[in-house]
Protein backbone atom coordinates (compact mmCIF):
# COMPACT_ATOMS: atom_id res chain seq x y z
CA UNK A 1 -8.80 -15.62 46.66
CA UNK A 2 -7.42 -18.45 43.79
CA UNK A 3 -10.85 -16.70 41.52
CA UNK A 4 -9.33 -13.15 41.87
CA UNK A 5 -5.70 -14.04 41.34
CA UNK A 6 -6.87 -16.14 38.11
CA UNK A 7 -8.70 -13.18 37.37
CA UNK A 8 -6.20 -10.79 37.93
CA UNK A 9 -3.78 -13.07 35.52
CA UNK A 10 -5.84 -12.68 33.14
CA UNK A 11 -6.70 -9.22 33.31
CA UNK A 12 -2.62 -8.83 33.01
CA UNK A 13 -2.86 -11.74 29.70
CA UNK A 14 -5.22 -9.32 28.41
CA UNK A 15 -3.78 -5.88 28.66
CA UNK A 16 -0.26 -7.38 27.50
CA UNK A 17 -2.06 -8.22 23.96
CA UNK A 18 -3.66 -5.08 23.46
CA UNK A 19 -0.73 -3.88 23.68
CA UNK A 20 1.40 -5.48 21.38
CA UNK A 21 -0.95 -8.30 19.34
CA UNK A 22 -3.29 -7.96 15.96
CA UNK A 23 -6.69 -8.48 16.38
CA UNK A 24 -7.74 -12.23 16.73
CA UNK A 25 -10.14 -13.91 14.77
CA UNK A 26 -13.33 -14.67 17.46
CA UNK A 27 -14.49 -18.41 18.12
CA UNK A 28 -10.83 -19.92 15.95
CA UNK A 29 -9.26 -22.81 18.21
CA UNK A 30 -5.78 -24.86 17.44
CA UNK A 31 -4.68 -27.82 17.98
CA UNK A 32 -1.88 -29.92 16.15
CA UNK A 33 -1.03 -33.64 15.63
CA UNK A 34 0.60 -34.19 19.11
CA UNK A 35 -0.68 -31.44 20.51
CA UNK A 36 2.11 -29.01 19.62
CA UNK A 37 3.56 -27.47 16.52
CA UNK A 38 6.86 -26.82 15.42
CA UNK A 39 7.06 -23.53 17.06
CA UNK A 40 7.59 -23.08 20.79
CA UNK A 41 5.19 -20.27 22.38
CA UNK A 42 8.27 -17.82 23.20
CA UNK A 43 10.67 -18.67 20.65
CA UNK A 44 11.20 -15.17 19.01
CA UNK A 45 10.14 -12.85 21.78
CA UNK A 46 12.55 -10.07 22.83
CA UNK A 47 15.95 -8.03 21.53
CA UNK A 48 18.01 -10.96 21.22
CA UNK A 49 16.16 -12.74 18.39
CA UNK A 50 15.65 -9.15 15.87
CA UNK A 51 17.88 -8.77 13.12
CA UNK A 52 21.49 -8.52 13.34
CA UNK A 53 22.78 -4.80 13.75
CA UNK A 54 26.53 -5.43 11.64
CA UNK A 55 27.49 -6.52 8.52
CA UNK A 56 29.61 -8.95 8.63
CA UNK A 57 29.05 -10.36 11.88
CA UNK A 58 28.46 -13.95 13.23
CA UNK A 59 26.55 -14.67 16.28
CA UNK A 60 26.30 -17.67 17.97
CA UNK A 61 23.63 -19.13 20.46
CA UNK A 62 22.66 -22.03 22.84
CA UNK A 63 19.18 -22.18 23.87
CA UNK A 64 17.60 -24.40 26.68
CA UNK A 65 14.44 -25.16 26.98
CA UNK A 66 12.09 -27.18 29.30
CA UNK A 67 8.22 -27.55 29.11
CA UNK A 68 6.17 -30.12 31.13
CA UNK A 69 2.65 -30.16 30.07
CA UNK A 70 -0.65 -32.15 30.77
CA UNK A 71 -4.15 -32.93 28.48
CA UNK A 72 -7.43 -33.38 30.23
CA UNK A 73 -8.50 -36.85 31.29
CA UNK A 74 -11.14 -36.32 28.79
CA UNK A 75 -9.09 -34.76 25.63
CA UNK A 76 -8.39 -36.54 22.73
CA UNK A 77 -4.59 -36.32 21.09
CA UNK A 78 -3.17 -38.06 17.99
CA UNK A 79 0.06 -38.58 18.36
CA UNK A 80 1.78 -40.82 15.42
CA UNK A 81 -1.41 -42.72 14.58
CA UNK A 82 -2.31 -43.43 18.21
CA UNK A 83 -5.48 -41.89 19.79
CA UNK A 84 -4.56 -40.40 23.30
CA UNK A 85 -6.11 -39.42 26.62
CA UNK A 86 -4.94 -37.39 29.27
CA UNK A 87 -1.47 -36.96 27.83
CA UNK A 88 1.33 -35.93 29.74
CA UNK A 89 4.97 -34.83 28.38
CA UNK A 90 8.06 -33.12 30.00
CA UNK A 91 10.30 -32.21 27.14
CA UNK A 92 14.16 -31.10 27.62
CA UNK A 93 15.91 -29.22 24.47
CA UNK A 94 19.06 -27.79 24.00
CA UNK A 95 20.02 -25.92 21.21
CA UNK A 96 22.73 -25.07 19.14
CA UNK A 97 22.74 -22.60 16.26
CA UNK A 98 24.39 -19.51 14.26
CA UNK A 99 23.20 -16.46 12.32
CA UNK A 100 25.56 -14.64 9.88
CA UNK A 101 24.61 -11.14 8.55
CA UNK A 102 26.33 -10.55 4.79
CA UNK A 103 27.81 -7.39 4.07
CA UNK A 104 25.30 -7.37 1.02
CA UNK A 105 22.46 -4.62 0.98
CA UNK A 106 19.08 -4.89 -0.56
CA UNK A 107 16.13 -2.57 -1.03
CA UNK A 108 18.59 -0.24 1.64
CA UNK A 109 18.64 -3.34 4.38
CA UNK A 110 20.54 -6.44 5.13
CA UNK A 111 20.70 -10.16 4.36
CA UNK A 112 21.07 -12.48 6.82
CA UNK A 113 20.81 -16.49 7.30
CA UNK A 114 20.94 -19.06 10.09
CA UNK A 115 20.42 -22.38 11.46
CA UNK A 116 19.29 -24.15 14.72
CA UNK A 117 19.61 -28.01 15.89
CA UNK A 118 17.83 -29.35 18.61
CA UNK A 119 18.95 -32.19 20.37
CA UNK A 120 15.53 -33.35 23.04
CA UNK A 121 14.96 -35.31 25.73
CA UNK A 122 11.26 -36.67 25.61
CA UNK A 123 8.88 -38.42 28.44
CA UNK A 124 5.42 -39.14 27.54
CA UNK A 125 2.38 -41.31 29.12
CA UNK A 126 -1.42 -41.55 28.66
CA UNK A 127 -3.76 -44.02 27.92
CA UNK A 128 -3.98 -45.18 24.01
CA UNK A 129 -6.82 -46.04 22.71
CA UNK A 130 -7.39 -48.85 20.15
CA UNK A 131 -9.53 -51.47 18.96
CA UNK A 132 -9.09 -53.66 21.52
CA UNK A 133 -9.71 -50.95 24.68
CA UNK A 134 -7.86 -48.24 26.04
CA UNK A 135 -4.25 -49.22 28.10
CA UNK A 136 -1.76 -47.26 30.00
CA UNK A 137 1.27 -46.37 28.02
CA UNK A 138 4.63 -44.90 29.02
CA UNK A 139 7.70 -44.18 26.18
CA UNK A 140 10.18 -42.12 25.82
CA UNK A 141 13.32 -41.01 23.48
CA UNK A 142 16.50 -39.02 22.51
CA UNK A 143 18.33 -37.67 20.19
CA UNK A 144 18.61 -35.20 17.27
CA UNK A 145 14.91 -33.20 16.31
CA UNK A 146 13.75 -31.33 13.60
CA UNK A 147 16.52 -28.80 12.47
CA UNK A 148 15.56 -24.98 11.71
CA UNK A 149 17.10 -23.18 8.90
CA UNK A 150 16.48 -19.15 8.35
CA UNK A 151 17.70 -19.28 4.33
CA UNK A 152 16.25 -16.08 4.07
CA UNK A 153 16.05 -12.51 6.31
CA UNK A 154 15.65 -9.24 4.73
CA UNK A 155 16.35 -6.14 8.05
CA UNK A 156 16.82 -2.52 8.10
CA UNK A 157 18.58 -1.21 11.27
CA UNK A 158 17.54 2.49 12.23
CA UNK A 159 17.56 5.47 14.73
CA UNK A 160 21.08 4.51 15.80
CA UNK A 161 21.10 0.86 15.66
CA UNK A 162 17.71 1.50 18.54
CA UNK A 163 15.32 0.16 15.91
CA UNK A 164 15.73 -3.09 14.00
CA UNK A 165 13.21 -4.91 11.97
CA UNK A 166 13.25 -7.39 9.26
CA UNK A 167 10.95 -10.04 7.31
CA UNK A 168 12.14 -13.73 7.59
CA UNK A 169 11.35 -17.30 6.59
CA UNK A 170 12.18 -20.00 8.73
CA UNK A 171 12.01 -23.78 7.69
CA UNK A 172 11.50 -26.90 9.98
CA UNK A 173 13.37 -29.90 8.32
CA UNK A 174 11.60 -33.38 9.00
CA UNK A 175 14.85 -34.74 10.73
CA UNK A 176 14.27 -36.26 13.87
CA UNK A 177 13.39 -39.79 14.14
CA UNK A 178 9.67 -40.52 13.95
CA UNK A 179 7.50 -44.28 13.95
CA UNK A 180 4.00 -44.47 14.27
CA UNK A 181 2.22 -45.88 16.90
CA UNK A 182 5.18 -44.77 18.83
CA UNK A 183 3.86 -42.27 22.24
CA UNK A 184 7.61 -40.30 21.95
CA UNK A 185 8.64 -38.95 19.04
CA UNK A 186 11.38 -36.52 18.21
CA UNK A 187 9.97 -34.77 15.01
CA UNK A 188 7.03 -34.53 13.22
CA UNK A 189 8.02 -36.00 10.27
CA UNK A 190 6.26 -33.15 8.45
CA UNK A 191 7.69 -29.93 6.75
CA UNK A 192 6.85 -26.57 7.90
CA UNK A 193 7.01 -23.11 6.47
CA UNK A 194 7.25 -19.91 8.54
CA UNK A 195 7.51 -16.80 6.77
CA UNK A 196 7.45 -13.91 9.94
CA UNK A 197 8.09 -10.24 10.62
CA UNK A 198 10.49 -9.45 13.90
CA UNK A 199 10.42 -5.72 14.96
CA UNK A 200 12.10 -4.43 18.48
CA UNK A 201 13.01 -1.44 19.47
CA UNK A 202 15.50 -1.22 22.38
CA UNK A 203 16.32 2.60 23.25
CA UNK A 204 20.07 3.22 24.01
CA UNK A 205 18.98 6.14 26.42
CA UNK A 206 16.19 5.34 28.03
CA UNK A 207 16.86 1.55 28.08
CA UNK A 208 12.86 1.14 27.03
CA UNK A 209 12.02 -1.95 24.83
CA UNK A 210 8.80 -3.22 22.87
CA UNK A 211 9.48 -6.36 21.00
CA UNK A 212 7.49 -8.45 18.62
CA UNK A 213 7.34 -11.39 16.53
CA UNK A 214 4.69 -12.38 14.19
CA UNK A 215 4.76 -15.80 11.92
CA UNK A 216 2.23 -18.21 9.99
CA UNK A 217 3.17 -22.02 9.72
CA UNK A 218 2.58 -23.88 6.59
CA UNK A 219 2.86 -27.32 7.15
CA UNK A 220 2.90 -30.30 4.33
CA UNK A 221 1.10 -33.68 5.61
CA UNK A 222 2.35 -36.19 7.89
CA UNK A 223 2.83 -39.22 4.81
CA UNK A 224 3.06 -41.75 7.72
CA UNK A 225 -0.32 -40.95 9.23
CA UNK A 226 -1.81 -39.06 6.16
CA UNK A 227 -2.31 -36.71 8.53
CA UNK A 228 -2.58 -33.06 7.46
CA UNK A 229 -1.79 -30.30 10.11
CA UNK A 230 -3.98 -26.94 9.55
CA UNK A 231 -2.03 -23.77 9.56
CA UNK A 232 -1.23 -21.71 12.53
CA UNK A 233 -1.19 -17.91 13.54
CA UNK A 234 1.32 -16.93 16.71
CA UNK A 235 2.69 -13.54 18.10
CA UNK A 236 5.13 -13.63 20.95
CA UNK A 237 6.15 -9.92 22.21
CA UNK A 238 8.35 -8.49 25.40
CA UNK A 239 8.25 -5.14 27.02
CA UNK A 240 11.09 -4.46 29.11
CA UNK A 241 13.23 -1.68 31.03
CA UNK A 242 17.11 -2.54 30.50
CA UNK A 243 19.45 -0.79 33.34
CA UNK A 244 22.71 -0.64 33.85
CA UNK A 245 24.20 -3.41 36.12
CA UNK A 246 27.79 -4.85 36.83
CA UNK A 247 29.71 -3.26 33.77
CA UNK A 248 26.49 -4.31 31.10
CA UNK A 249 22.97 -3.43 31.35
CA UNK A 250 20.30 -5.77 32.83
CA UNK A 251 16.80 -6.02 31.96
CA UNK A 252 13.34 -6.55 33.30
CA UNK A 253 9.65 -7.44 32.02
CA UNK A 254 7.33 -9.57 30.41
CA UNK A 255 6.59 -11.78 27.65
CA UNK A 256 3.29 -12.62 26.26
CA UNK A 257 2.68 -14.92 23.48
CA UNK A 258 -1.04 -15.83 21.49
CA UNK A 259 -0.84 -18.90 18.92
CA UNK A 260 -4.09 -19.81 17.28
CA UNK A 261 -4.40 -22.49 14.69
CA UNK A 262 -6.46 -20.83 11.76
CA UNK A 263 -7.25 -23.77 9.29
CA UNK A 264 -8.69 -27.37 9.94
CA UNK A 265 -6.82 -30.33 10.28
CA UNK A 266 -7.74 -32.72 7.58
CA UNK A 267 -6.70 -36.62 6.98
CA UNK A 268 -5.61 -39.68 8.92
CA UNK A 269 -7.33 -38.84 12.70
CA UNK A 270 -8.70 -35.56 11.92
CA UNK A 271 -11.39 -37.36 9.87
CA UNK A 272 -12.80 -39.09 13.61
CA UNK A 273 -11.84 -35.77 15.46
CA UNK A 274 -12.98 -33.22 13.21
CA UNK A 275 -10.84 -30.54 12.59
CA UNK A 276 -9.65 -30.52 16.11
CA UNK A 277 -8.71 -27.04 16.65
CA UNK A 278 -7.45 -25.40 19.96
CA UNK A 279 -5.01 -22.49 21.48
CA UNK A 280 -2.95 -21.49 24.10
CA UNK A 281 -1.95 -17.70 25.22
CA UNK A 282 0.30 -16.41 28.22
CA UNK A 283 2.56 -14.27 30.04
CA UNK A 284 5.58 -14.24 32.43
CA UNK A 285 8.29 -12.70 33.29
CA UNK A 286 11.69 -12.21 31.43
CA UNK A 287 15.45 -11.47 32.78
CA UNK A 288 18.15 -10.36 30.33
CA UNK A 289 21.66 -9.03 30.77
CA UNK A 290 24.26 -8.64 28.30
CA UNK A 291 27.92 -6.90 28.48
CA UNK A 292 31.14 -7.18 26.69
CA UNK A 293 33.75 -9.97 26.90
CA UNK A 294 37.02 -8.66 25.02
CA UNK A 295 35.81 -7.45 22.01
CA UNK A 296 32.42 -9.95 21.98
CA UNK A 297 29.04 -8.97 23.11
CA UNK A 298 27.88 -11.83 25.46
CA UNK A 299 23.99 -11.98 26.05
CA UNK A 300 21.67 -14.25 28.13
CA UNK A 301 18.19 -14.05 28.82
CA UNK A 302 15.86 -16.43 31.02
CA UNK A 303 12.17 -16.30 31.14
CA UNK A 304 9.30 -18.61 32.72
CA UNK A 305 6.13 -18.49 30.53
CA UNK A 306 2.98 -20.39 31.97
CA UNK A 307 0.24 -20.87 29.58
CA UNK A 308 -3.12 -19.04 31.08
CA UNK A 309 -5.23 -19.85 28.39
CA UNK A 310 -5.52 -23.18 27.09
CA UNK A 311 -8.24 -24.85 24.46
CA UNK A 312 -7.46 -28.77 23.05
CA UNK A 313 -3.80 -29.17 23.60
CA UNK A 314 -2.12 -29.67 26.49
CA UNK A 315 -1.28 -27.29 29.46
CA UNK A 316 1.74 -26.51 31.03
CA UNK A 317 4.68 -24.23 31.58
CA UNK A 318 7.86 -23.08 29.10
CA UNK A 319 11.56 -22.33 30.78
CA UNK A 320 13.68 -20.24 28.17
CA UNK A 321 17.21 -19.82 28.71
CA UNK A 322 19.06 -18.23 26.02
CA UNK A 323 22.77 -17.69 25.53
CA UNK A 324 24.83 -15.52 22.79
CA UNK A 325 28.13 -13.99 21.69
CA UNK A 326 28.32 -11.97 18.81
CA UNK A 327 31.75 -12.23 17.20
């Protein structure tokens, strides 16, 4: 019975990405120093992260989110200049952020910026390897991460405000406190680079959506460890039906997200590990609802995403809960 459910999972993993995904490159793995990158499978996934739909509107947001994830006994990490096995992390972060649309127009669309800060709660443990054996380590830390800022977003609204689509770059600031040989950190003391496309469609009739988002990370090298992350491929997408419940519309469906590192890691570790590439893909289930409070739009969303397919990183679950009121 546990063969045919996993099975079935997949078979649901699978028919969610033909749906919505670009073809992926066969026999490509990812894998980053720590075992995660800067962007969070799920991130940019549904209605409430496309473009703006006014000029000259602010919206502001809150997300939550909670991940606890394991690593094989057997799987090698580097995290800040330590070698890792069997990893283990439960991370808690809540943030706070803004996007403004301008009432400027270019090439017939909008301009838009934003910002995000993170504030996490971190718990790690494993056993470190070094040169003297391998020990049983536990750490873990607070405070401020790496902060997000969206300089630049170039969307065209259509059919109505229905469709809603834009190009973006977002860029991960190196701001939370980082030390090697440290097992919890709270950035990654690296820069990264995300230009991305966002397209949803959300039909004001037939309450139908298809969502997608679409990015590649650049990342510069870790100076502390000389370690160089390679670049990394991710789609996120949601399809939905949105009713109409308690004076707003509620919505129900699923979000799948692929990320696949596409280059080699190079430097520091990477040289003992080589390349150390891996993935992780998945699907779950989303809730939405959004109505009017006075004149503001209020919208929340929560969705649980396990990861179903998992190569050299570690394995767990991601709990989104977004909150936003458009002024």
């Amino acid at each position: 019975m546990r063969a045919d459910a996993t099975k079935q999972r997949k078979a649901v993993l699978a028919l969610l990405t033909a749906l919505v995904m670009l073809p992926v490159l066969p026999g490509l793995s990812r894998a980053e120093e720590g075992g995660s990158g800067h962007y969070a499978p799920g991130a940019m996934a549904s209605f409430f992260d496309a473009f703006p739909p006014d000029p000259g509107r602010l919206a502001v947001f809150g997300f939550y989110t909670h991940y606890m994830g394991s690593a094989e006994a057997s799987r090698e990490i580097p995290v800040a200049g330590l070698l890792t096995f069997g990893l283990e992390a439960t991370t808690d972060i809540a943030t706070v952020g803004a996007f403004y649309r301008t009432n400027l127009s270019v090439l017939d669309g909008g301009l838009a910026f934003g910002a995000a800060v993170p504030v996490v709660w971190l718990d790690t443990r494993g056993t470190v390897s070094g040169p003297l054996g391998s020990t049983e380590a536990q750490d873990d830390a607070s405070g401020i991460g790496d902060i997000t800022l969206y300089p630049l977003m170039l969307g065209w609204v259509r059919e109505g405000g229905d469709l809603r689509y834009d190009v973006r770059l977002g860029v991960y600031v190196p701001t939370g406190s980082y030390e090697t040989n440290k097992l919890a950190v709270l950035g990654k003391n690296y820069w990264t680079f995300e230009p991305g496309f966002m397209v949803s469609y959300l039909g004001s009739k037939n309450g139908r959506e298809a969502s997608a988002y679409a990015a590649v990370d650049f990342n510069t090298k870790n100076e502390e460890t000389d370690y160089q992350t390679g670049s990394q491929f991710h789609i996120d997408a949601t399809l939905a039906q949105h009713l109409p419940l308690l004076g707003g519309a509620g919505g129900l469906g699923a979000t799948g997200f692929y990320y696949q590192q596409i280059t080699d890691d190079s430097g520091g570790l990477a040289a003992q590990l080589g390349g150390f590439r891996g993935r992780t893909a998945g699907v779950g289930p989303v809730l939405s609802y959004v109505r009017k409070v006075g004149d503001h739009d209020l919208v929340s969303e929560l969705k649980w995403l396990p990861e179903l397919d998992v190569d050299r990183r570690l394995e767990g679950d991601f709990i989104w809960l977004k909150l936003a009121l458009a002024f």
